[in-house]
Protein backbone atom coordinates (compact mmCIF):
# COMPACT_ATOMS: atom_id res chain seq x y z
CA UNK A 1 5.12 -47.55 19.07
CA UNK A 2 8.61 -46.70 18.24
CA UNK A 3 10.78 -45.58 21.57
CA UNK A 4 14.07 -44.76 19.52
CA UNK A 5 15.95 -43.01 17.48
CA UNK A 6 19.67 -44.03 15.44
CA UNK A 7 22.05 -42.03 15.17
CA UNK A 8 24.14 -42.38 12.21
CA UNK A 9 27.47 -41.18 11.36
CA UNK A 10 30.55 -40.85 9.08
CA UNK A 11 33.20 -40.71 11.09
CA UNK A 12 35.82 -39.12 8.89
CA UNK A 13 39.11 -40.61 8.51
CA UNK A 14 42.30 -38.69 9.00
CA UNK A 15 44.50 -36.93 6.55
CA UNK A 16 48.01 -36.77 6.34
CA UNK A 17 48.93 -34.31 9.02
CA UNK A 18 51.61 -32.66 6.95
CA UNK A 19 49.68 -29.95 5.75
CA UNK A 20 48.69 -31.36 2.75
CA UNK A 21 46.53 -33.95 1.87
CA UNK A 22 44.97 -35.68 -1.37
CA UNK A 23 41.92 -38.18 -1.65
CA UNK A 24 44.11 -41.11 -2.38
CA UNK A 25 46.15 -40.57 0.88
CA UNK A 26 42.90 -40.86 3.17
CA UNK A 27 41.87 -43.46 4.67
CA UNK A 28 38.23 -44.16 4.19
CA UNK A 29 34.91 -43.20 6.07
CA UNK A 30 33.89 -45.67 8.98
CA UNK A 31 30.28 -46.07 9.33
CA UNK A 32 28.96 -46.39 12.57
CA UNK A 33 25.39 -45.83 14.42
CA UNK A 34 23.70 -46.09 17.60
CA UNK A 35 19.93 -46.18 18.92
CA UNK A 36 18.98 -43.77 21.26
CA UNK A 37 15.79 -44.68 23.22
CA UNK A 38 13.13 -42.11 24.55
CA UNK A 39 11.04 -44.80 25.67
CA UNK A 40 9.38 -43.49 29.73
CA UNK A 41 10.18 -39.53 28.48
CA UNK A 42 7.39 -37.18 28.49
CA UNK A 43 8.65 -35.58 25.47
CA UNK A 44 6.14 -32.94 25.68
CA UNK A 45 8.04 -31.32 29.01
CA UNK A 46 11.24 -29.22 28.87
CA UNK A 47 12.30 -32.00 31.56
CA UNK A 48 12.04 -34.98 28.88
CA UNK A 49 13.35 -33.02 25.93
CA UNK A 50 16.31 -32.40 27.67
CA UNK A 51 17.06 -36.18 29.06
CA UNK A 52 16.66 -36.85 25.28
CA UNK A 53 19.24 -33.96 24.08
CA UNK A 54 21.57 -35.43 27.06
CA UNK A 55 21.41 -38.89 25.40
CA UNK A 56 21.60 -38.09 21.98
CA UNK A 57 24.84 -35.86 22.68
CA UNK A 58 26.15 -38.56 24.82
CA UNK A 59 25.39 -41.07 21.91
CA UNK A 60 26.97 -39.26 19.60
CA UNK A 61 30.08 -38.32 21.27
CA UNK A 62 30.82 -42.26 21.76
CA UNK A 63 29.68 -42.54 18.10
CA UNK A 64 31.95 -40.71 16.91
CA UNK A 65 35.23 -40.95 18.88
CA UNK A 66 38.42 -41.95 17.32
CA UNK A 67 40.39 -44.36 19.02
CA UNK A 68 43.31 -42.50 18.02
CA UNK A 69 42.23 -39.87 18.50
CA UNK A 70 45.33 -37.96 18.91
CA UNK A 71 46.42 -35.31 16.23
CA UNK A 72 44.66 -32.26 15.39
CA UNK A 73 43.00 -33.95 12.03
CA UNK A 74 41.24 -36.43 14.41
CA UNK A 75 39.76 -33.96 16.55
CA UNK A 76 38.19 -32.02 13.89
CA UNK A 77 37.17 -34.89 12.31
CA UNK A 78 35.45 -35.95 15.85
CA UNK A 79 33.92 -32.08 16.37
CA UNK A 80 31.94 -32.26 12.89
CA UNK A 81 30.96 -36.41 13.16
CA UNK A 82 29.48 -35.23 16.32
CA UNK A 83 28.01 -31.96 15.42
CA UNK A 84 26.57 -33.89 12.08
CA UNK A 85 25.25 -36.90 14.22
CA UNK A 86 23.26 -34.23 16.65
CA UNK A 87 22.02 -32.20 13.76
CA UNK A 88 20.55 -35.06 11.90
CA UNK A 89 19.08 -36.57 15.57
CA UNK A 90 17.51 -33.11 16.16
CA UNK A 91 15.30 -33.54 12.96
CA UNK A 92 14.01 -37.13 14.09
CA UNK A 93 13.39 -35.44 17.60
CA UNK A 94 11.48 -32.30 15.79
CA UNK A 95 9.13 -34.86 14.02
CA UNK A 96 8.50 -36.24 17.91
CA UNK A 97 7.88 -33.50 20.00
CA UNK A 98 4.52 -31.68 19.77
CA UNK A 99 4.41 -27.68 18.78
CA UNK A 100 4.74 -25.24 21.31
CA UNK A 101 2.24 -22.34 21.10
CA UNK A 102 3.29 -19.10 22.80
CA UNK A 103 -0.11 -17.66 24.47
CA UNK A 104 -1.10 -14.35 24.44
C-alpha cells in the first residue's frame, strides 16, 4: 500500500530586481520534490488529516525555499512555489481521504 505522497515544485528563479525583467535575463526553473509520508495516520479523522496538512505545508515550505532568499522577487517566487506545491498535494490527499456525509 502506498504511505506517501511527492511533492513537486518549480521553484521560480529570480528576475532582475530593477523593475524590469525579460525571459533571457532569468535564470531558469529549479526542480525539486519531496515525499511526504502518511503512513500510521488515520486519515479518516480530522486528527490525521491535519498531521498530514502540517507535513505537507512543512514539506513544501523547505521545498521551496531559496537560499537567497533575500530580495522581494525571491519571496514571491517562494509564496507561489509553496502555495503551488500545497495545491497540487491537496489533490493527491482528496483522492485519499474518504467522503464526508453531513447527516440529517
Amino acid at each position: 500500500m502506498k504511505t506517501f505522497i511527492t511533492i513537486a515544485a518549480a521553484a521560480l528563479a529570480t528576475a532582475l530586481t530593477t523593475g524590469f525583467a525579460t525571459a533571457a535575463f532569468a535564470e531558469p526553473r529549479v526542480e525539486a520534490s519531496t515525499t511526504v509520508s502518511y503512513a500510521g495516520l488515520d486519515l479518516a479523522s480530522p486528527a490525521g488529516q491535519a498531521q498530514l496538512a502540517r507535513r505537507i505545508h512543512s514539506a513544501a515550505y523547505r521545498v521551496c525555499s531559496v537560499s537567497n532568499g533575500s530580495s522581494l522577487a525571491d519571496k514571491v517566487d517562494e509564496m507561489h512555489c509553496r502555495a503551488k506545491a500545497i495545491a497540487d498535494a491537496q489533490v493527491h490527499v482528496a483522492a485519499l481521504t474518504p467522503p464526508v456525509f453531513a447527516s440529517r
